[in-house]
PDB file of N, CA and C in Angstrom:
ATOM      1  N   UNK A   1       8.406 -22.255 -32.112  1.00  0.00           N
ATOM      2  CA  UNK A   1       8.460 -22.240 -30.657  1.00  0.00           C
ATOM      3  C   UNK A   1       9.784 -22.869 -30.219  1.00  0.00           C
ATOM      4  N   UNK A   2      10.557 -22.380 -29.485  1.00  0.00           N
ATOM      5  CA  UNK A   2      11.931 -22.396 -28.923  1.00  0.00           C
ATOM      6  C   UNK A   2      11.786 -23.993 -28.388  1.00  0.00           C
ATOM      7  N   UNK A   3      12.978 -24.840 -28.298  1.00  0.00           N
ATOM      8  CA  UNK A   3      12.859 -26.633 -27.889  1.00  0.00           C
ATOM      9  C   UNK A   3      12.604 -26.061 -25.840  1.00  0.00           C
ATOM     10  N   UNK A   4      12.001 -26.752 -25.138  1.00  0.00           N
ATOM     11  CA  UNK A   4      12.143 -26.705 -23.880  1.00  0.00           C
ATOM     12  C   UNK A   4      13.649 -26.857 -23.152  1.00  0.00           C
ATOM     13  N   UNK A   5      14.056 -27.371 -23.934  1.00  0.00           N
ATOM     14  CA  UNK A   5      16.200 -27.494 -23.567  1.00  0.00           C
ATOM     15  C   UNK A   5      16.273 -25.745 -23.582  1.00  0.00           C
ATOM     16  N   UNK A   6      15.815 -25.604 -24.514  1.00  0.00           N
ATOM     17  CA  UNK A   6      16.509 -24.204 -24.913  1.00  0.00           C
ATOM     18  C   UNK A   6      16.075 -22.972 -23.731  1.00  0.00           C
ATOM     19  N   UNK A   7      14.954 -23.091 -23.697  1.00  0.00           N
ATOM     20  CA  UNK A   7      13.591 -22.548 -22.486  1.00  0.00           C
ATOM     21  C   UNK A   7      14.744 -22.807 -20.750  1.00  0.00           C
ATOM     22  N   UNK A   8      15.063 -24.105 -20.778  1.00  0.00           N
ATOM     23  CA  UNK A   8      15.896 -24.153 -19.222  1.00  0.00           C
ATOM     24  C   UNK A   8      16.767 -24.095 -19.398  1.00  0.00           C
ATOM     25  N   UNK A   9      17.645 -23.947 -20.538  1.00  0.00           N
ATOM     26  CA  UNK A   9      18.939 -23.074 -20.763  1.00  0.00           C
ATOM     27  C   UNK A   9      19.230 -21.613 -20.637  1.00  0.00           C
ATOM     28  N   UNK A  10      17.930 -21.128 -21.001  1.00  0.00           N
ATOM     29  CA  UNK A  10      17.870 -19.609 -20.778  1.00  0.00           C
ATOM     30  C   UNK A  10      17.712 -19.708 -19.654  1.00  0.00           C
ATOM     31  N   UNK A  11      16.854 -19.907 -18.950  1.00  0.00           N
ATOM     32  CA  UNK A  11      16.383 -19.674 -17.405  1.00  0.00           C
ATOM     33  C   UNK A  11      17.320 -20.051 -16.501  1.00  0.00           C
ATOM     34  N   UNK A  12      18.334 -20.988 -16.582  1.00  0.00           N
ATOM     35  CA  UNK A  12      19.152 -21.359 -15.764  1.00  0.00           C
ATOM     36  C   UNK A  12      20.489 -19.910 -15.815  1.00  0.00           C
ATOM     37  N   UNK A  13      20.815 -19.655 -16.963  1.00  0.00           N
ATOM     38  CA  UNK A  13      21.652 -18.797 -17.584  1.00  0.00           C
ATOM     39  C   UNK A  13      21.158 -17.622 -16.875  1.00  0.00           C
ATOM     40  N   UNK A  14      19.996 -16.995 -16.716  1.00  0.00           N
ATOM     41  CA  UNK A  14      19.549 -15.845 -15.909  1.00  0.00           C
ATOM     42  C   UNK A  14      19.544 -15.640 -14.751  1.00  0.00           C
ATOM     43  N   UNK A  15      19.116 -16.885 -13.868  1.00  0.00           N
ATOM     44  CA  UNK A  15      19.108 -17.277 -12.720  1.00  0.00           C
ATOM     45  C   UNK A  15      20.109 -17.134 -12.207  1.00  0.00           C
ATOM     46  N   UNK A  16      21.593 -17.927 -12.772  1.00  0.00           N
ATOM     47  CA  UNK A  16      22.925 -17.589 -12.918  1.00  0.00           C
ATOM     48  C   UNK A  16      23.684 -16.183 -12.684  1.00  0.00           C
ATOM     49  N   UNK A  17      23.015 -15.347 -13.509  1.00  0.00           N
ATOM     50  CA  UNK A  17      23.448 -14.136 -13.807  1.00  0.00           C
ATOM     51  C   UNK A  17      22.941 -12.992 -12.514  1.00  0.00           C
ATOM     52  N   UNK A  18      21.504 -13.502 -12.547  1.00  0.00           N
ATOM     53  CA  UNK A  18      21.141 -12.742 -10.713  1.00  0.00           C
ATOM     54  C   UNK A  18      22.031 -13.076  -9.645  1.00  0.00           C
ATOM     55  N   UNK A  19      22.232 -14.727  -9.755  1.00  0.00           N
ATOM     56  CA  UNK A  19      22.936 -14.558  -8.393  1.00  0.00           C
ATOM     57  C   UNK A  19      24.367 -13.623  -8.360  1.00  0.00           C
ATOM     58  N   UNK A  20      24.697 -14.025  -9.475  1.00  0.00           N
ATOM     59  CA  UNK A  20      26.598 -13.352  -9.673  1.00  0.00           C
ATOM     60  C   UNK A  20      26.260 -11.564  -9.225  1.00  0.00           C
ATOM     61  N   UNK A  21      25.053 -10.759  -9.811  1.00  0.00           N
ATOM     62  CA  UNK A  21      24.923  -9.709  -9.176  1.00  0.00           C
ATOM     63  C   UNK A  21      24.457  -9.707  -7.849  1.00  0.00           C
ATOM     64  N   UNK A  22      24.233 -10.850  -7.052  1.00  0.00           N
ATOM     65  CA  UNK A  22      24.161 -10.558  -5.653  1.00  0.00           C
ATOM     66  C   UNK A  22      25.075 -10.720  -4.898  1.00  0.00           C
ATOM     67  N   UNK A  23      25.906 -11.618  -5.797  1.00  0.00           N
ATOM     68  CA  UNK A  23      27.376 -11.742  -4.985  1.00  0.00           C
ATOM     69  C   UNK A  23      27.209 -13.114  -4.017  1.00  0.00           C
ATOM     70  N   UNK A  24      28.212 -14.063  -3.804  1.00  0.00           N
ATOM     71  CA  UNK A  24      27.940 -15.322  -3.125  1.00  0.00           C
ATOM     72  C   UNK A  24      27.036 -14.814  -1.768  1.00  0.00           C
ATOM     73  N   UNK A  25      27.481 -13.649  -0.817  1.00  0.00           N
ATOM     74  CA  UNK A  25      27.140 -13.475   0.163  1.00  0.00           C
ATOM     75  C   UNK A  25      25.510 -13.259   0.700  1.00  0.00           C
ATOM     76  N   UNK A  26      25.355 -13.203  -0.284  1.00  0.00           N
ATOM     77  CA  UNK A  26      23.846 -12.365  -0.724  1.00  0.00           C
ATOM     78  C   UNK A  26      23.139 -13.488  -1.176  1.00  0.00           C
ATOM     79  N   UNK A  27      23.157 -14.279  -2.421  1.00  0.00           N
ATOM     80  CA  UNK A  27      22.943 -14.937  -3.246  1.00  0.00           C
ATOM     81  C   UNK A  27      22.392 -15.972  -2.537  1.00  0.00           C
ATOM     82  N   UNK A  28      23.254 -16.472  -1.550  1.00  0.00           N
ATOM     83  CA  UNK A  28      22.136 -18.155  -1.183  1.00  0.00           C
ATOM     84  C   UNK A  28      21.019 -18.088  -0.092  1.00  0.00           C
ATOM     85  N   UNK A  29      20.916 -16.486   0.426  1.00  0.00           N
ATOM     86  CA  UNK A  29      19.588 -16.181   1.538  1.00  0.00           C
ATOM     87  C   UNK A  29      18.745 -15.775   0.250  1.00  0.00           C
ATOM     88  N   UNK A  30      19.058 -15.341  -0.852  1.00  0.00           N
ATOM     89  CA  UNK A  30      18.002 -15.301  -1.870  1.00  0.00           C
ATOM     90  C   UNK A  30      17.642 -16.269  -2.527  1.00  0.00           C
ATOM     91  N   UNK A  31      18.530 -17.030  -2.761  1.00  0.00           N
ATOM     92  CA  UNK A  31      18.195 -18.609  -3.531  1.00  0.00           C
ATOM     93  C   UNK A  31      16.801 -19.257  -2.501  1.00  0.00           C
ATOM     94  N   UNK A  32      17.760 -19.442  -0.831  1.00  0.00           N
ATOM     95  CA  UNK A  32      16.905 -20.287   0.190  1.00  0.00           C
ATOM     96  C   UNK A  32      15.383 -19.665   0.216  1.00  0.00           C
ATOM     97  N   UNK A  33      14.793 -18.062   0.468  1.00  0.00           N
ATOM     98  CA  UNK A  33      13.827 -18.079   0.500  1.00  0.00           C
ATOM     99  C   UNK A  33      13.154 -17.736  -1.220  1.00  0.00           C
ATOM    100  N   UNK A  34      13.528 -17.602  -1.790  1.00  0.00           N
ATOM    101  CA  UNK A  34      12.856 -17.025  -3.180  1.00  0.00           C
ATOM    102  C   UNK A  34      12.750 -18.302  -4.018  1.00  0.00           C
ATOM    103  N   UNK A  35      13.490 -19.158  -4.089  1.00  0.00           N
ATOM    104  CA  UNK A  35      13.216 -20.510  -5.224  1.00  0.00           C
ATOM    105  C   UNK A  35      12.953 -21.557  -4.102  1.00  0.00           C
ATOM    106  N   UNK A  36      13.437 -22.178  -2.870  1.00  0.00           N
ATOM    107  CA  UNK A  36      13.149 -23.147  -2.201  1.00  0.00           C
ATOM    108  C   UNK A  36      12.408 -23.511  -1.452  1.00  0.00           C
ATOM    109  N   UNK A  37      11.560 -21.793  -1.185  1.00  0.00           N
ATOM    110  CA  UNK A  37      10.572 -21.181  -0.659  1.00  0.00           C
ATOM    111  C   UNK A  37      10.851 -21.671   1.127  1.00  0.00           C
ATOM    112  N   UNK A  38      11.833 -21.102   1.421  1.00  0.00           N
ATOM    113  CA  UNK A  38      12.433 -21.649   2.625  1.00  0.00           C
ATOM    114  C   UNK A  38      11.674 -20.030   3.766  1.00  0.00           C
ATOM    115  N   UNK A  39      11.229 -20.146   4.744  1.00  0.00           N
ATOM    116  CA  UNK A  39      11.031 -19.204   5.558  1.00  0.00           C
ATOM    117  C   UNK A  39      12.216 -18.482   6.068  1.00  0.00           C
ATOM    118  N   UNK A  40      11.788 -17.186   6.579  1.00  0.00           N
ATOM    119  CA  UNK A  40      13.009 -16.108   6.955  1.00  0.00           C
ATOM    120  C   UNK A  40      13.585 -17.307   8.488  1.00  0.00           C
ATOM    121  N   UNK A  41      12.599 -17.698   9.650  1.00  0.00           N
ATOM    122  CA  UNK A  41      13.281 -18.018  10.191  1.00  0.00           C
ATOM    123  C   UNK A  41      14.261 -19.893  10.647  1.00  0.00           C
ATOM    124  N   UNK A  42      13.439 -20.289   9.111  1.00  0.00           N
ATOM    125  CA  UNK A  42      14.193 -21.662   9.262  1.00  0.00           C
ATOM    126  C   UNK A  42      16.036 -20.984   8.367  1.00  0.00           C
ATOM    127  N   UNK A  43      15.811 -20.406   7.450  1.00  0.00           N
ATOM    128  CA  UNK A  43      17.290 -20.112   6.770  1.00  0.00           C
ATOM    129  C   UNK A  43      17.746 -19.254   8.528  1.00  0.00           C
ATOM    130  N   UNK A  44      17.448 -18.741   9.066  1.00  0.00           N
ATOM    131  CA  UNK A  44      18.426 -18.211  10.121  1.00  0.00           C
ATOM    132  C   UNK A  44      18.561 -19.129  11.156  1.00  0.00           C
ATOM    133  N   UNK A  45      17.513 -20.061  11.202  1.00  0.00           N
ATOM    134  CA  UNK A  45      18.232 -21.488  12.256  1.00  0.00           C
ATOM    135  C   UNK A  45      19.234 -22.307  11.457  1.00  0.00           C
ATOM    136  N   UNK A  46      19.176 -22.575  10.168  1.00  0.00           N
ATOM    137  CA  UNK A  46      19.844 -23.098   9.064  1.00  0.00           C
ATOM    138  C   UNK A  46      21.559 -22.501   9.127  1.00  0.00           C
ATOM    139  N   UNK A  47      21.483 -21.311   9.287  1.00  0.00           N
ATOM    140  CA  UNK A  47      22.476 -20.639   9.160  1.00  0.00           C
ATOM    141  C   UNK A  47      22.761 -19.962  10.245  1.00  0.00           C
ATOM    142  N   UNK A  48      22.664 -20.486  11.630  1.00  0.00           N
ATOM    143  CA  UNK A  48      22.855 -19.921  12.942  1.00  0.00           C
ATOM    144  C   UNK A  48      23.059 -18.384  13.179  1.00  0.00           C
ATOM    145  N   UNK A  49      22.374 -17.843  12.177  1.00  0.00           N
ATOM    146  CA  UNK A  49      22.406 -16.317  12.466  1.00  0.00           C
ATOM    147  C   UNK A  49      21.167 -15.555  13.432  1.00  0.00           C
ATOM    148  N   UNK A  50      21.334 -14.223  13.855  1.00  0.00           N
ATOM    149  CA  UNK A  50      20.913 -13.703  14.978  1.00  0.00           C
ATOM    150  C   UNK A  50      19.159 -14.066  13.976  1.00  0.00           C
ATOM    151  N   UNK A  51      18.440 -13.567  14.971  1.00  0.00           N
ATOM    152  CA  UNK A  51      16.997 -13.114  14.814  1.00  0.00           C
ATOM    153  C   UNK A  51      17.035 -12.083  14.566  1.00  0.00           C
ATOM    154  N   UNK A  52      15.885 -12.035  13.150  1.00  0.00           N
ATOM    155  CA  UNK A  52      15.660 -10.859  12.261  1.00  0.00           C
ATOM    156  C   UNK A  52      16.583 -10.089  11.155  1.00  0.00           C
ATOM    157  N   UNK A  53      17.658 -11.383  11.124  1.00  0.00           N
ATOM    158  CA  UNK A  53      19.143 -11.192  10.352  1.00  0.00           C
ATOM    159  C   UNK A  53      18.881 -11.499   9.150  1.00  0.00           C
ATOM    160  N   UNK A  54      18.139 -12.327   8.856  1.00  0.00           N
ATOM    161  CA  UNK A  54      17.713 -13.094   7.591  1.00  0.00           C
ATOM    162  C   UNK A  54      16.909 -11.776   6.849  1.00  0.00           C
ATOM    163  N   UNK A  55      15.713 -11.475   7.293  1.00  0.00           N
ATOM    164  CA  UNK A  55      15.156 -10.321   6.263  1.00  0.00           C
ATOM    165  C   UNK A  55      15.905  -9.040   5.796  1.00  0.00           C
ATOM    166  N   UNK A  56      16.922  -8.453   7.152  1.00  0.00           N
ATOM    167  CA  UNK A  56      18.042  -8.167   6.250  1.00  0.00           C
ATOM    168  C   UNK A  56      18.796  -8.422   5.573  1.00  0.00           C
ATOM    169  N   UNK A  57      19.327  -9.386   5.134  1.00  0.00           N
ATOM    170  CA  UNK A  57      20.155  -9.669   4.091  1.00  0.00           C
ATOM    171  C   UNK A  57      19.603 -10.367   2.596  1.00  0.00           C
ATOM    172  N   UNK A  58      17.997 -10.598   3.008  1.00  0.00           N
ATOM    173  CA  UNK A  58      17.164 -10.873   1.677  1.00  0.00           C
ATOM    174  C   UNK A  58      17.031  -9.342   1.184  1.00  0.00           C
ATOM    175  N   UNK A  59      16.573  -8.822   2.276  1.00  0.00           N
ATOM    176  CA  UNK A  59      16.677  -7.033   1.548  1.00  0.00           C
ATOM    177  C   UNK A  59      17.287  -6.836   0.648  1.00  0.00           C
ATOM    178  N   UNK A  60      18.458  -6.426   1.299  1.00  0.00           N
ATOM    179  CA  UNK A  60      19.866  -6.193   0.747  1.00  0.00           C
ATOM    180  C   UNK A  60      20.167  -7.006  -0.341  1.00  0.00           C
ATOM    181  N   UNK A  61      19.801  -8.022  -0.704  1.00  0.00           N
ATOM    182  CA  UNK A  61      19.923  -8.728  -1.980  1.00  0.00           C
ATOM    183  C   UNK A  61      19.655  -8.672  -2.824  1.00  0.00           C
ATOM    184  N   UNK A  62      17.885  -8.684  -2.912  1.00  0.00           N
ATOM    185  CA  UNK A  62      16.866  -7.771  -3.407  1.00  0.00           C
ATOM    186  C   UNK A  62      16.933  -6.286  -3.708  1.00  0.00           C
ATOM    187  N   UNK A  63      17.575  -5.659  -3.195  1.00  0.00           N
ATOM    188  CA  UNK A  63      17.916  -4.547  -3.597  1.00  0.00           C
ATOM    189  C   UNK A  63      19.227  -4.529  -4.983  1.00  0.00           C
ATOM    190  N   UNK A  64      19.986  -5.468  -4.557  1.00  0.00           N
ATOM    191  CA  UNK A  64      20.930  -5.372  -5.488  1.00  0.00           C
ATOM    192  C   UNK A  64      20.694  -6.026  -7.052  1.00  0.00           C
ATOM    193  N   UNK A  65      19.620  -6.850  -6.818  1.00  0.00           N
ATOM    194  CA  UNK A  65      19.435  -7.275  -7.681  1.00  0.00           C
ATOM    195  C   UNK A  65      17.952  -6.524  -8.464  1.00  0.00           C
ATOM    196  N   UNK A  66      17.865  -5.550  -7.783  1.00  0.00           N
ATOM    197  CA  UNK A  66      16.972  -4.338  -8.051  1.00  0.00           C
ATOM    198  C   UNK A  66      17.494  -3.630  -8.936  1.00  0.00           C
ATOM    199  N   UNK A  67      18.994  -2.822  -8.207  1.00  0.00           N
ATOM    200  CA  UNK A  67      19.788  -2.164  -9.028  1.00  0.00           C
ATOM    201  C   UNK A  67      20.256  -2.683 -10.189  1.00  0.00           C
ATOM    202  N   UNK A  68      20.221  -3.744 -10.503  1.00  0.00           N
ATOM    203  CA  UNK A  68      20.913  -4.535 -11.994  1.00  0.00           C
ATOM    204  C   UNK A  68      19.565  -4.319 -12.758  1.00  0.00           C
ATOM    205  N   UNK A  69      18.177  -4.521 -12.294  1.00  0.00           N
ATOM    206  CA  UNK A  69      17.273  -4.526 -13.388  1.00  0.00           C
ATOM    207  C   UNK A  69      16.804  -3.568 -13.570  1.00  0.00           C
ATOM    208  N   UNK A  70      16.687  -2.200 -12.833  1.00  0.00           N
ATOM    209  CA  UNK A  70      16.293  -0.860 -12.685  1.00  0.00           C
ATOM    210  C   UNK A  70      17.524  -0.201 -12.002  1.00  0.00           C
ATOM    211  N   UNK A  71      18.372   0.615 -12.902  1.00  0.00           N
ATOM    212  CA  UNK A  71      19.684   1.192 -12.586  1.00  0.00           C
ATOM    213  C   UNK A  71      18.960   2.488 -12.317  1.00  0.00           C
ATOM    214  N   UNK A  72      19.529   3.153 -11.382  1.00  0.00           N
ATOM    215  CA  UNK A  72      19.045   4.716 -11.150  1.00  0.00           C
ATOM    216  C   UNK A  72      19.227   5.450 -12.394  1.00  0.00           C
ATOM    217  N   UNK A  73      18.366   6.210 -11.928  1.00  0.00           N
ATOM    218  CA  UNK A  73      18.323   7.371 -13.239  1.00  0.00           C
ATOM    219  C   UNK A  73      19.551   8.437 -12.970  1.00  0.00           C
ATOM    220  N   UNK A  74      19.970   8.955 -14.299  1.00  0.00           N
ATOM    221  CA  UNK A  74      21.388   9.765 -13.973  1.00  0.00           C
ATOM    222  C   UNK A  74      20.782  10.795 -13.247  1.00  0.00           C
ATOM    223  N   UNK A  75      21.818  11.887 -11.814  1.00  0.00           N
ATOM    224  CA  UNK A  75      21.330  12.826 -11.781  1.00  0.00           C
ATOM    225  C   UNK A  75      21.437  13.869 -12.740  1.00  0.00           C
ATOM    226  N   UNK A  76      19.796  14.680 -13.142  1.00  0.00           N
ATOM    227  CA  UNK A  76      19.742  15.417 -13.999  1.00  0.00           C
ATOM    228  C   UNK A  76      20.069  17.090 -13.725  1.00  0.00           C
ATOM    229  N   UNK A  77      20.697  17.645 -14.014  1.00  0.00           N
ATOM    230  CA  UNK A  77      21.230  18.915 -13.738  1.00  0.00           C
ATOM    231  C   UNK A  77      19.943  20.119 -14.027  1.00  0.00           C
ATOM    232  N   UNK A  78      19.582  20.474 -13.013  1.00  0.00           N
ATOM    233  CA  UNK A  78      18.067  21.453 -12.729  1.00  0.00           C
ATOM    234  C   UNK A  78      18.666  23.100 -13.435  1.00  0.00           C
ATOM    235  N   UNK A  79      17.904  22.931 -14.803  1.00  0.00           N
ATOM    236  CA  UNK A  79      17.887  24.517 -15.269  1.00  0.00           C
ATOM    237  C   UNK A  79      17.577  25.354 -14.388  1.00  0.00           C
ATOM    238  N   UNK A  80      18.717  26.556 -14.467  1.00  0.00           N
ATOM    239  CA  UNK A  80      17.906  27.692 -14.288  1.00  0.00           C
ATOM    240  C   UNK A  80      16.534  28.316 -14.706  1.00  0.00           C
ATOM    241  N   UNK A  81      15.230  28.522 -13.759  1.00  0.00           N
ATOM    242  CA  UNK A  81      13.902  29.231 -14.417  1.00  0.00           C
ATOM    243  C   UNK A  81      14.063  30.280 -15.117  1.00  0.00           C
ATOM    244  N   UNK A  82      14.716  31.475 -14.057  1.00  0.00           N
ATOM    245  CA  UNK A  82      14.408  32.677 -14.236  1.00  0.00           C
ATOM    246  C   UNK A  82      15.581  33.052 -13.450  1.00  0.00           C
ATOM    247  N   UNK A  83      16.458  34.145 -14.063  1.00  0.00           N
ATOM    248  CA  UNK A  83      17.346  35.290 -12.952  1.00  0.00           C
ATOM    249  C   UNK A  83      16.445  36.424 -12.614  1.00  0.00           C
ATOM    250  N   UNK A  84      16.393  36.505 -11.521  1.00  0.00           N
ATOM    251  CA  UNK A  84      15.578  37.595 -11.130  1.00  0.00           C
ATOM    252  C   UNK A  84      16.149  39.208 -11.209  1.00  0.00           C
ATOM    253  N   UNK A  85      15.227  39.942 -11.332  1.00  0.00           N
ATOM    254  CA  UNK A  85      15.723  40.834 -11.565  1.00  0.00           C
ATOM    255  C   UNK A  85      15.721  41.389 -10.111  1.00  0.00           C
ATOM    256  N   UNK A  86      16.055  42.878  -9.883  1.00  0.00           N
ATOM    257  CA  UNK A  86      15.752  43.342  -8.819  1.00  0.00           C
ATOM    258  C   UNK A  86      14.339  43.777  -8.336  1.00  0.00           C
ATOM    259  N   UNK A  87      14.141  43.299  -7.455  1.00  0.00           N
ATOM    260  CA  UNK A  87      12.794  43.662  -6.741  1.00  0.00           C
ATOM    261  C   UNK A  87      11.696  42.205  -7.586  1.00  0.00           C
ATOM    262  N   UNK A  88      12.226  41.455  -7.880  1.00  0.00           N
ATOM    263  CA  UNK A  88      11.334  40.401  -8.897  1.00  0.00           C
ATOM    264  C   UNK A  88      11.348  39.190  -7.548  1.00  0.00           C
ATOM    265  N   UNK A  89       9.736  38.604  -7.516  1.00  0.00           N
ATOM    266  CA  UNK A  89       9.072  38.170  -6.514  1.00  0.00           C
ATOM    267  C   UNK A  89       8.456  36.734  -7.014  1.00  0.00           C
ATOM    268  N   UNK A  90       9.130  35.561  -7.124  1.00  0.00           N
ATOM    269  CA  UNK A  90       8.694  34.786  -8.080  1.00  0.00           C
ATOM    270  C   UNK A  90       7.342  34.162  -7.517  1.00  0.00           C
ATOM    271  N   UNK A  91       6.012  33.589  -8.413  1.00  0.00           N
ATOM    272  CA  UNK A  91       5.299  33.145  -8.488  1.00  0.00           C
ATOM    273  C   UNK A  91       5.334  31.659  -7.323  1.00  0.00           C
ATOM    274  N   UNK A  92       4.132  31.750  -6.437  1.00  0.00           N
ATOM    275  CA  UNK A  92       4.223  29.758  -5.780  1.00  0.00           C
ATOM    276  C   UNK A  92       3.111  29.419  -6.617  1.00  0.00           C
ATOM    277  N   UNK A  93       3.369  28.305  -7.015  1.00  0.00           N
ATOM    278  CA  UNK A  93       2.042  27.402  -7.592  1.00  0.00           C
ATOM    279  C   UNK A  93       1.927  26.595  -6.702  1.00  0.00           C
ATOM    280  N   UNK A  94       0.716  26.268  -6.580  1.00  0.00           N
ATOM    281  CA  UNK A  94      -0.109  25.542  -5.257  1.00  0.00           C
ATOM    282  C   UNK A  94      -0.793  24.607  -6.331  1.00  0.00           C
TER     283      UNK A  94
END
C-alpha cells in the first residue's frame, strides 16, 4: 500500500494539473466553489462580479476541464450506403 506522503503527492500533482488546464482565469472560481465549497454568490461578492457571472465561468471551467478528461471523439467520415441507381428509391427504417 502506497506511504500517505505519496497518496497527497499524487493528489496535489493532479489537482495541479486541472487547474493549469483551466487556465489561471478559470481555475480559482473552480478552486472557490469545488474544494472550498464556497457558494456561486459569495465568490461573486468576493470577486465584485455582476450577478449570475459566477455560474458562468464555473461552467466554462468545468467544461474545460471536461475536455482534458473526455477529448471529443474525431469526426468520423460517413460511408457511402448505396449509389443509387436510376429510378432506385431507398428504404426509411422507422
Amino acid at each position: 500500500m502506497p506511504d500517505l506522503t505519496d497518496s497527497a503527492i499524487a493528489a496535489r500533482v493532479a489537482v495541479n494539473r486541472a487547474l493549469d488546464v483551466m487556465g489561471p482565469e478559470l481555475a480559482g472560481v473552480a478552486l472557490d466553489v469545488c474544494c472550498f465549497m464556497k457558494g456561486l454568490e459569495t465568490v461573486e461578492r468576493e470577486r465584485q462580479w455582476p450577478v449570475r457571472s459566477a455560474k458562468l465561468m464555473l461552467r466554462t471551467a468545468l467544461m474545460a476541464l471536461s475536455r482534458r478528461y473526455n477529448p471529443p471523439m474525431p469526426a468520423r467520415r460517413r460511408r457511402v450506403e448505396h449509389w443509387g441507381a436510376e429510378g432506385y428509391r431507398p428504404e426509411l427504417y422507422s
